[in-house]
N, C-alpha and C. Protein backbone atom coordinates (compact mmCIF):
# COMPACT_ATOMS: atom_id res chain seq x y z
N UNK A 1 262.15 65.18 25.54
CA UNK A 1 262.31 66.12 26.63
C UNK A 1 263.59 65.79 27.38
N UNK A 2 264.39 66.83 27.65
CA UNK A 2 265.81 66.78 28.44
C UNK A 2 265.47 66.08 29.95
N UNK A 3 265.73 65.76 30.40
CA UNK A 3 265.21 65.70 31.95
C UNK A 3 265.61 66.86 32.53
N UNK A 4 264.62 66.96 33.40
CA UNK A 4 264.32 68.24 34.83
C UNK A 4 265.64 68.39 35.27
N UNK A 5 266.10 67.32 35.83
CA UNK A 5 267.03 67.29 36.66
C UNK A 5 268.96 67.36 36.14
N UNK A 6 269.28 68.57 36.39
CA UNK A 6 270.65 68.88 35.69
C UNK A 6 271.59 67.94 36.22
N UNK A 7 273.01 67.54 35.75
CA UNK A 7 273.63 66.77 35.76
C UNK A 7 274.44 67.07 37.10
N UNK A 8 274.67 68.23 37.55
CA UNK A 8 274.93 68.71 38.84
C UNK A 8 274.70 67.88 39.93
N UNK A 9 273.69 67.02 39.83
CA UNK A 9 273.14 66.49 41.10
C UNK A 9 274.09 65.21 41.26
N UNK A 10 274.93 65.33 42.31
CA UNK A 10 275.87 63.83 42.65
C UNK A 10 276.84 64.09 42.07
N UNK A 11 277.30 65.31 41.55
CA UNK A 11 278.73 65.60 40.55
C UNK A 11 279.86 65.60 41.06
N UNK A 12 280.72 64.43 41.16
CA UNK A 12 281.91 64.73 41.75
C UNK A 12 283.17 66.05 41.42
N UNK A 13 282.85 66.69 40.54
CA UNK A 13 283.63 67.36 40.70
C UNK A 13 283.16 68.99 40.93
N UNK A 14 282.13 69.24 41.60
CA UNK A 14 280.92 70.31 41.34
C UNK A 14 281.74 71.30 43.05
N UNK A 15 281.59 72.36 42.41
CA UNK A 15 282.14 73.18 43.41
C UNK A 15 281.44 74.66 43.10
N UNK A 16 281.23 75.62 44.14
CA UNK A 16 280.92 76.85 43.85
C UNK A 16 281.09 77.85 42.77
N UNK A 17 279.53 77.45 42.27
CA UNK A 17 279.95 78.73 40.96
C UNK A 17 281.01 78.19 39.44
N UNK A 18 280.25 76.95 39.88
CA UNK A 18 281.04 76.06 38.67
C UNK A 18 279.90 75.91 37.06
N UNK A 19 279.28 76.40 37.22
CA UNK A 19 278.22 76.53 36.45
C UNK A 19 278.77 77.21 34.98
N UNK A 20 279.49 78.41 35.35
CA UNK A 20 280.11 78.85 34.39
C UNK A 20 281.48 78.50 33.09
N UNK A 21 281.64 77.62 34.13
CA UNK A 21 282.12 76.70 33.27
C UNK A 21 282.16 75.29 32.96
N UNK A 22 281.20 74.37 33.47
CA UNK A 22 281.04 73.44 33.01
C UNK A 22 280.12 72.61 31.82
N UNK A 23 280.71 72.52 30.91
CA UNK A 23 280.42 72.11 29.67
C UNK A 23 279.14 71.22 29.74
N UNK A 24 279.02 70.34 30.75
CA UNK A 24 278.19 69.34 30.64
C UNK A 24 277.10 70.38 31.40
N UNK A 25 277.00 70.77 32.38
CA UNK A 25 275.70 71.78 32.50
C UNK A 25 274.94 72.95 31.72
N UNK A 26 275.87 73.46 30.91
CA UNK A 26 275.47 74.45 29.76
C UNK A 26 275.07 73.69 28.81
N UNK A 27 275.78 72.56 27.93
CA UNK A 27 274.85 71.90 27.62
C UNK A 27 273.59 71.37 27.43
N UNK A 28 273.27 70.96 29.03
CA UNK A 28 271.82 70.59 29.48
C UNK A 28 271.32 72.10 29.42
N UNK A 29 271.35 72.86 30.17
CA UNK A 29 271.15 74.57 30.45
C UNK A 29 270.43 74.73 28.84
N UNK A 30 271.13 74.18 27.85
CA UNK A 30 270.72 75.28 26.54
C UNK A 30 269.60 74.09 25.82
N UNK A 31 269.40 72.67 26.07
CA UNK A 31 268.48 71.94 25.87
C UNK A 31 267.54 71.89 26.13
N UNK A 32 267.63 72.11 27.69
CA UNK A 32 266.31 72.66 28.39
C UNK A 32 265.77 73.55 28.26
N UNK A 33 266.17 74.88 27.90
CA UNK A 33 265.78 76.19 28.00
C UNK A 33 265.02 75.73 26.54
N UNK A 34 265.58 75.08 25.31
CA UNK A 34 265.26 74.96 24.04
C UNK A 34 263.91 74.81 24.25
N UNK A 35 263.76 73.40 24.73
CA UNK A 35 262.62 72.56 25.60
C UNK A 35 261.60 73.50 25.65
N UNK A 36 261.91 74.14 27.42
CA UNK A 36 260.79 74.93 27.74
C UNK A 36 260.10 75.89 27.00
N UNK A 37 261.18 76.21 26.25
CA UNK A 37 260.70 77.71 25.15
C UNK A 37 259.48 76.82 24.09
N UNK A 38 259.86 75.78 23.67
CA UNK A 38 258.76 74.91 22.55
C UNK A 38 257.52 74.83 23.65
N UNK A 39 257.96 74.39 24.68
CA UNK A 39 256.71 73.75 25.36
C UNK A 39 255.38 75.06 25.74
N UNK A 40 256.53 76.29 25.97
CA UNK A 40 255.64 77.41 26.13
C UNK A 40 254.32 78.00 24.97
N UNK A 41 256.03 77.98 23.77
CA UNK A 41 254.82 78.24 22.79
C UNK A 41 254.21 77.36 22.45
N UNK A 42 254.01 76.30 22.46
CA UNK A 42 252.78 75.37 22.53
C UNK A 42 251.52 75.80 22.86
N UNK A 43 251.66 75.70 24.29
CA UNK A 43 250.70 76.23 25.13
C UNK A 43 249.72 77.27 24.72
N UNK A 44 250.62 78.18 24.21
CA UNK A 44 250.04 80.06 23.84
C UNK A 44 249.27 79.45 22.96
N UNK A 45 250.10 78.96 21.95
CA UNK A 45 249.03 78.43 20.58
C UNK A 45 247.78 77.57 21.03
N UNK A 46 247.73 76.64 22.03
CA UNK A 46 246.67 75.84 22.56
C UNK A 46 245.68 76.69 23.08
N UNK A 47 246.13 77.96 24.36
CA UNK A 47 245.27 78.24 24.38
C UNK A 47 244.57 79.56 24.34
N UNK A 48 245.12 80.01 22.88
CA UNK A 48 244.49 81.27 22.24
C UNK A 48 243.46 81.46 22.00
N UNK A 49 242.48 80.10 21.12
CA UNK A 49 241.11 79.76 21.22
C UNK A 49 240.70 80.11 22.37
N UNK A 50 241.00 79.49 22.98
CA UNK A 50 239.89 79.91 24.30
C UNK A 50 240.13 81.24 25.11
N UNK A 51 241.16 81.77 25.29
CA UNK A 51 241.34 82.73 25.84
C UNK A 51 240.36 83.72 24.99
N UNK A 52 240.54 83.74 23.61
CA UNK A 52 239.38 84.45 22.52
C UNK A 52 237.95 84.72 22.99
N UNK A 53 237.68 83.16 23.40
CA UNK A 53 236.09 83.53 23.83
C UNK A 53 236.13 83.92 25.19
N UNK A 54 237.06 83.72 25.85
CA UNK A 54 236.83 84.49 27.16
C UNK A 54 236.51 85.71 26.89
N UNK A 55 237.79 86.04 26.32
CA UNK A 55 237.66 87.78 25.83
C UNK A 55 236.45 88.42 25.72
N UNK A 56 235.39 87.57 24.65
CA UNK A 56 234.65 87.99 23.52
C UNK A 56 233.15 87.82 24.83
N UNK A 57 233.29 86.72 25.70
CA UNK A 57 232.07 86.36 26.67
C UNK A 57 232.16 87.84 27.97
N UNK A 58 233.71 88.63 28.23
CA UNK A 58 233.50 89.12 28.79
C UNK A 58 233.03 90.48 28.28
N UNK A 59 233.06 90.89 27.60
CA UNK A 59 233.02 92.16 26.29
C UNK A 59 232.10 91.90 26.51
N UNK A 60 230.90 91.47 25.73
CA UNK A 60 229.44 91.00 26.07
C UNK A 60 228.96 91.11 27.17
N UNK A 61 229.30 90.59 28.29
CA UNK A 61 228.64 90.62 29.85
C UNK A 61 228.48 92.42 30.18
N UNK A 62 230.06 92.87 29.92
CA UNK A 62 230.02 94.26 30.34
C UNK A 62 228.98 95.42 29.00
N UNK A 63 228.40 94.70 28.22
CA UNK A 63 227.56 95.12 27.17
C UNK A 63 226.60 95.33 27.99
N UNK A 64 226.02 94.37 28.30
CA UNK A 64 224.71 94.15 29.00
C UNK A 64 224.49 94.87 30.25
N UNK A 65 225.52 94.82 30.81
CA UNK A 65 225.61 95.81 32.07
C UNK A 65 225.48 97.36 32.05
């Protein structure tokens, strides 16, 4: 995992709207984003199972009703 925290923080040479061009933040910017995107779909895949039986427990309840 990239760390949270972008290289920005304490940057001596960091000035307004420097984002766009600094190499070492796009860098991090496109590692992280990599990151979060895996970590998301993770998640979905983790928790599809269960979201399933939610589904399937609420379908049922409104059966009965």
């Amino acid at each position: 995992m990239p760390t949270a925290k972008s290289p920005c923080k304490n940057c001596p040479d960091r000035y307004v709207g420097c984002h766009g061009q600094c190499d070492s933040y796009q860098t991090w910017k496109a590692k992280y984003s990599e990151w979060t995107e895996s970590v998301s779909t993770k998640r979905k895949k983790e928790i599809a199972p269960c979201k399933f039986m939610q589904d399937n427990s609420a379908k049922r309840k409104k059966r009965r009703n």
